[in-house]
Protein backbone atom coordinates (compact mmCIF):
# COMPACT_ATOMS: atom_id res chain seq x y z
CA UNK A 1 55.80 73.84 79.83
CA UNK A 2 58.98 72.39 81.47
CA UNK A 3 59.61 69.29 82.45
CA UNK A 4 61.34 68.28 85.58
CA UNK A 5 63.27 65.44 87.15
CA UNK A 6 62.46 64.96 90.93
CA UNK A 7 63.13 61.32 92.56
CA UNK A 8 63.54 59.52 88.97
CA UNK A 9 60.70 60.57 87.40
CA UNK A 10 59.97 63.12 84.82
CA UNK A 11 57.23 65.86 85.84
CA UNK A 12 55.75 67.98 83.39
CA UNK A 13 54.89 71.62 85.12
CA UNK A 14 53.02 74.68 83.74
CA UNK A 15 53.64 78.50 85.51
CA UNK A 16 50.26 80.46 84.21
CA UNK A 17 49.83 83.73 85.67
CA UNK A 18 51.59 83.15 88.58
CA UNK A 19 49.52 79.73 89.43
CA UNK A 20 52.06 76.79 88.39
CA UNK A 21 50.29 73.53 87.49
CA UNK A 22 51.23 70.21 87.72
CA UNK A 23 49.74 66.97 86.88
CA UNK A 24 48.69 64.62 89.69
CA UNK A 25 48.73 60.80 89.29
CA UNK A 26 45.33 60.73 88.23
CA UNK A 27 45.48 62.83 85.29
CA UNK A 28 44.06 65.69 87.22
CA UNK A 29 45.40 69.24 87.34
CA UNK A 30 47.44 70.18 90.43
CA UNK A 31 46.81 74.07 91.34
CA UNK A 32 49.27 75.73 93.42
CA UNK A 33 49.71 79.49 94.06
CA UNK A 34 53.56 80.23 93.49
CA UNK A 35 54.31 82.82 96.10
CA UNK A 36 55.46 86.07 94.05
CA UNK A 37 57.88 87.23 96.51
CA UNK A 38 60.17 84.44 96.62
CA UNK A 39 61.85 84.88 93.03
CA UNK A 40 64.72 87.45 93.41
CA UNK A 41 64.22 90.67 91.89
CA UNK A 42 66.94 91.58 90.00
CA UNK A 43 67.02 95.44 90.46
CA UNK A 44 64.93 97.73 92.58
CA UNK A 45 61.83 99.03 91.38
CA UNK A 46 62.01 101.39 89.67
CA UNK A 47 61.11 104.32 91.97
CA UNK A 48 63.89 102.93 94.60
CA UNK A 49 66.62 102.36 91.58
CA UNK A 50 65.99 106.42 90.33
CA UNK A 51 66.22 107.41 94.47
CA UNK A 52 69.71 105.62 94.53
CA UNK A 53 70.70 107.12 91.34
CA UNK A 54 69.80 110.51 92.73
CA UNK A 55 72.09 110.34 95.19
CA UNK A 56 74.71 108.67 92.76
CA UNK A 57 74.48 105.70 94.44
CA UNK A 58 76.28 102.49 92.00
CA UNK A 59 76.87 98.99 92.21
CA UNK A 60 73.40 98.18 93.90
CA UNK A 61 73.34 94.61 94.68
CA UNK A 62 70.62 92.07 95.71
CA UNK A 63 70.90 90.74 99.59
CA UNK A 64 67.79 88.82 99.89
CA UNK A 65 64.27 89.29 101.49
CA UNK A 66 62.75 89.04 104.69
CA UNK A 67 59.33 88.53 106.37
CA UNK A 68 59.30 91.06 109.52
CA UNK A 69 58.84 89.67 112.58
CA UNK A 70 57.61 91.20 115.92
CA UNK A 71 61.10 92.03 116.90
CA UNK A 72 61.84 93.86 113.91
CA UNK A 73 59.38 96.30 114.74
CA UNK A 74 59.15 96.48 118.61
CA UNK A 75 60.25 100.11 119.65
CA UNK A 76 61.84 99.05 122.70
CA UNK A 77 64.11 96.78 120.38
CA UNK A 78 64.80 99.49 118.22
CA UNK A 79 66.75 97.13 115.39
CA UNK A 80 66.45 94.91 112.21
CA UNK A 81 67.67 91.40 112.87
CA UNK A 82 69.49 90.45 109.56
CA UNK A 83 68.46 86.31 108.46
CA UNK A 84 71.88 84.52 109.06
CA UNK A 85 71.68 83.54 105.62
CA UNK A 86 72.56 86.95 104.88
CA UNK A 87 75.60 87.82 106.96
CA UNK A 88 78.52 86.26 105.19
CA UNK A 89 77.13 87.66 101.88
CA UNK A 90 76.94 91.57 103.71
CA UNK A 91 80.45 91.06 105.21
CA UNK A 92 81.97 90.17 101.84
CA UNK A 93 80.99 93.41 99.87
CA UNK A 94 82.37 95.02 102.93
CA UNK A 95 86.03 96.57 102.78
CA UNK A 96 88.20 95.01 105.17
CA UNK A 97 88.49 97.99 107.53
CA UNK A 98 85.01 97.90 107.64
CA UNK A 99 84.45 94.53 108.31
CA UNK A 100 86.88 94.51 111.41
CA UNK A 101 84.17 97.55 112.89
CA UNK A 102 81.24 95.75 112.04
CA UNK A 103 82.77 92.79 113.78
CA UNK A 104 84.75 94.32 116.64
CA UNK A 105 84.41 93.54 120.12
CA UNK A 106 83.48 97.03 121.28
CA UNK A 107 80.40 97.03 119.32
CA UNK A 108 81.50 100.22 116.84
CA UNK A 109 80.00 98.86 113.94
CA UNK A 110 79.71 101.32 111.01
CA UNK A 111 77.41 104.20 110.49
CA UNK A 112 75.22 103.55 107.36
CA UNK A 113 72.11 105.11 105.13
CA UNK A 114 69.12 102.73 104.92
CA UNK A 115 66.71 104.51 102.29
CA UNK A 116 63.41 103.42 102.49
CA UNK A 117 60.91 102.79 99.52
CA UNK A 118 59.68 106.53 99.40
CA UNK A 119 63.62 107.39 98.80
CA UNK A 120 64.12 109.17 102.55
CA UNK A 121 67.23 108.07 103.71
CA UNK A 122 68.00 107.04 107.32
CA UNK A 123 70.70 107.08 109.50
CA UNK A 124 71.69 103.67 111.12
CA UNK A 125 74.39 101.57 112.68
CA UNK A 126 75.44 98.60 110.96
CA UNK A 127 76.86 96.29 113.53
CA UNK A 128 77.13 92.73 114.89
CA UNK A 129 75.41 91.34 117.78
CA UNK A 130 77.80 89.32 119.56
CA UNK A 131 75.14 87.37 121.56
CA UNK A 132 73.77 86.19 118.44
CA UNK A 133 76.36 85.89 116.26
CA UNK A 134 74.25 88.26 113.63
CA UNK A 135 74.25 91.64 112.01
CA UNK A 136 71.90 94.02 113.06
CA UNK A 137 70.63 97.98 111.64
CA UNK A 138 69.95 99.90 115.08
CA UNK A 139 69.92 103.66 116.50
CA UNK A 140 68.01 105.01 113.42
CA UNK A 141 65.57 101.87 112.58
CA UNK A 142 62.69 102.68 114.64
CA UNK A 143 62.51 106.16 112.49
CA UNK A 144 62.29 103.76 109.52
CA UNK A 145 59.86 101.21 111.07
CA UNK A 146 57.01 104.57 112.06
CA UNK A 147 57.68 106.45 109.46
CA UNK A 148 56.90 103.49 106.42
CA UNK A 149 54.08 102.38 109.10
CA UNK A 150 55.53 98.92 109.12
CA UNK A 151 54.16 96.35 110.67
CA UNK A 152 54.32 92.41 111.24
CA UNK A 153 54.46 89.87 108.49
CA UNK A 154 55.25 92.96 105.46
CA UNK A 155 57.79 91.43 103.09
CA UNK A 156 61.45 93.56 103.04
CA UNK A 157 63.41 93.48 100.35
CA UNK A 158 66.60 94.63 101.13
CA UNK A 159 69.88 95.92 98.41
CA UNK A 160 73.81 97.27 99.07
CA UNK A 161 74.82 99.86 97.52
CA UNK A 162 77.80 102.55 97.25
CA UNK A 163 77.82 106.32 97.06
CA UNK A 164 80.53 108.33 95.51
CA UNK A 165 83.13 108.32 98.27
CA UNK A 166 82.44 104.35 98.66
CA UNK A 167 80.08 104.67 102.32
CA UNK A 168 78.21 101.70 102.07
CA UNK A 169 74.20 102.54 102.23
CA UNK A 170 71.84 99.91 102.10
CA UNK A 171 67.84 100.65 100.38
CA UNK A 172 64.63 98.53 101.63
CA UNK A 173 61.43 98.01 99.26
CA UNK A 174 58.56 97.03 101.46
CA UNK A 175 55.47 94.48 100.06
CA UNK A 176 52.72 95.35 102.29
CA UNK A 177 50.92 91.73 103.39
């Protein structure tokens, strides 16, 4: 059991399974589903952590998690709009030389890997939209999107990571919904 503080007043609260309970008012038991998803995992599973390690792949570290949307996997889009809250994050694990491509005005960007849950790695550009003000995977992420057979609403987790000569690569866990 912990207790919590929230507006002055102490709240005992109970996580059971996955169901957290909480007293109401009336002495009654509060049940509310905690959404699994939400807490950060700290490593990939374990099938995605041994297909980065095959391909000596180090330093993998935890960007953050997405529901996709119907622009993430419309063909005719053909690219993974990264949540804001992830862009300052991405750019600082970046090398500055990097950085400038990803952010230049001719739209260079970088050329990335983007492995996928089953370990098959992708070929994408990392770049920013200037429109939007946000980073974006393209040329490479429809592959991704038919071959995993994703669709809207699937949960994507998403981590950095470096190979050997330091080329940023990227790997995506998928949570069907």
């Amino acid at each position: 059991m912990t207790t919590i503080r929230l507006f002055g007043n102490d709240i005992k609260v109970i996580r059971l399974f996955g169901i957290q309970i909480s007293p109401l008012k009336n002495n009654n038991m509060q049940l509310q589903r905690v959404d699994r998803f939400m807490n950060m995992p700290d490593s990939p599973p374990p099938s995605l952590r041994l297909a980065i390690q095959s391909v000596q792949g180090s330093r993998s570290l935890y960007m953050g998690w997405k529901y996709l949307e119907n622009s993430d996997i419309n063909i005719n889009l053909s690219r993974f709009l990264i949540p804001a809250e992830w862009c300052a994050k991405l750019l600082n694990h970046m090398t500055e030389s990097e950085s400038q491509k990803i952010q230049s005005e001719d739209d260079r960007g970088i050329n990335v890997s983007v492995m996928d849950p089953r370990g098959d790695s992708h070929d994408m550009k990392f770049t920013e939209w200037k429109s939007l003000k946000r980073l974006v995977f393209n040329r490479g992420w429809n592959k991704l999107v038919e071959n995993n057979q994703l669709q809207k609403g699937n949960l994507l987790h998403l981590w950095h990571f470096r190979k050997p000569d330091n080329r940023p690569c990227f790997a995506v866990n998928i949570i069907r919904s």
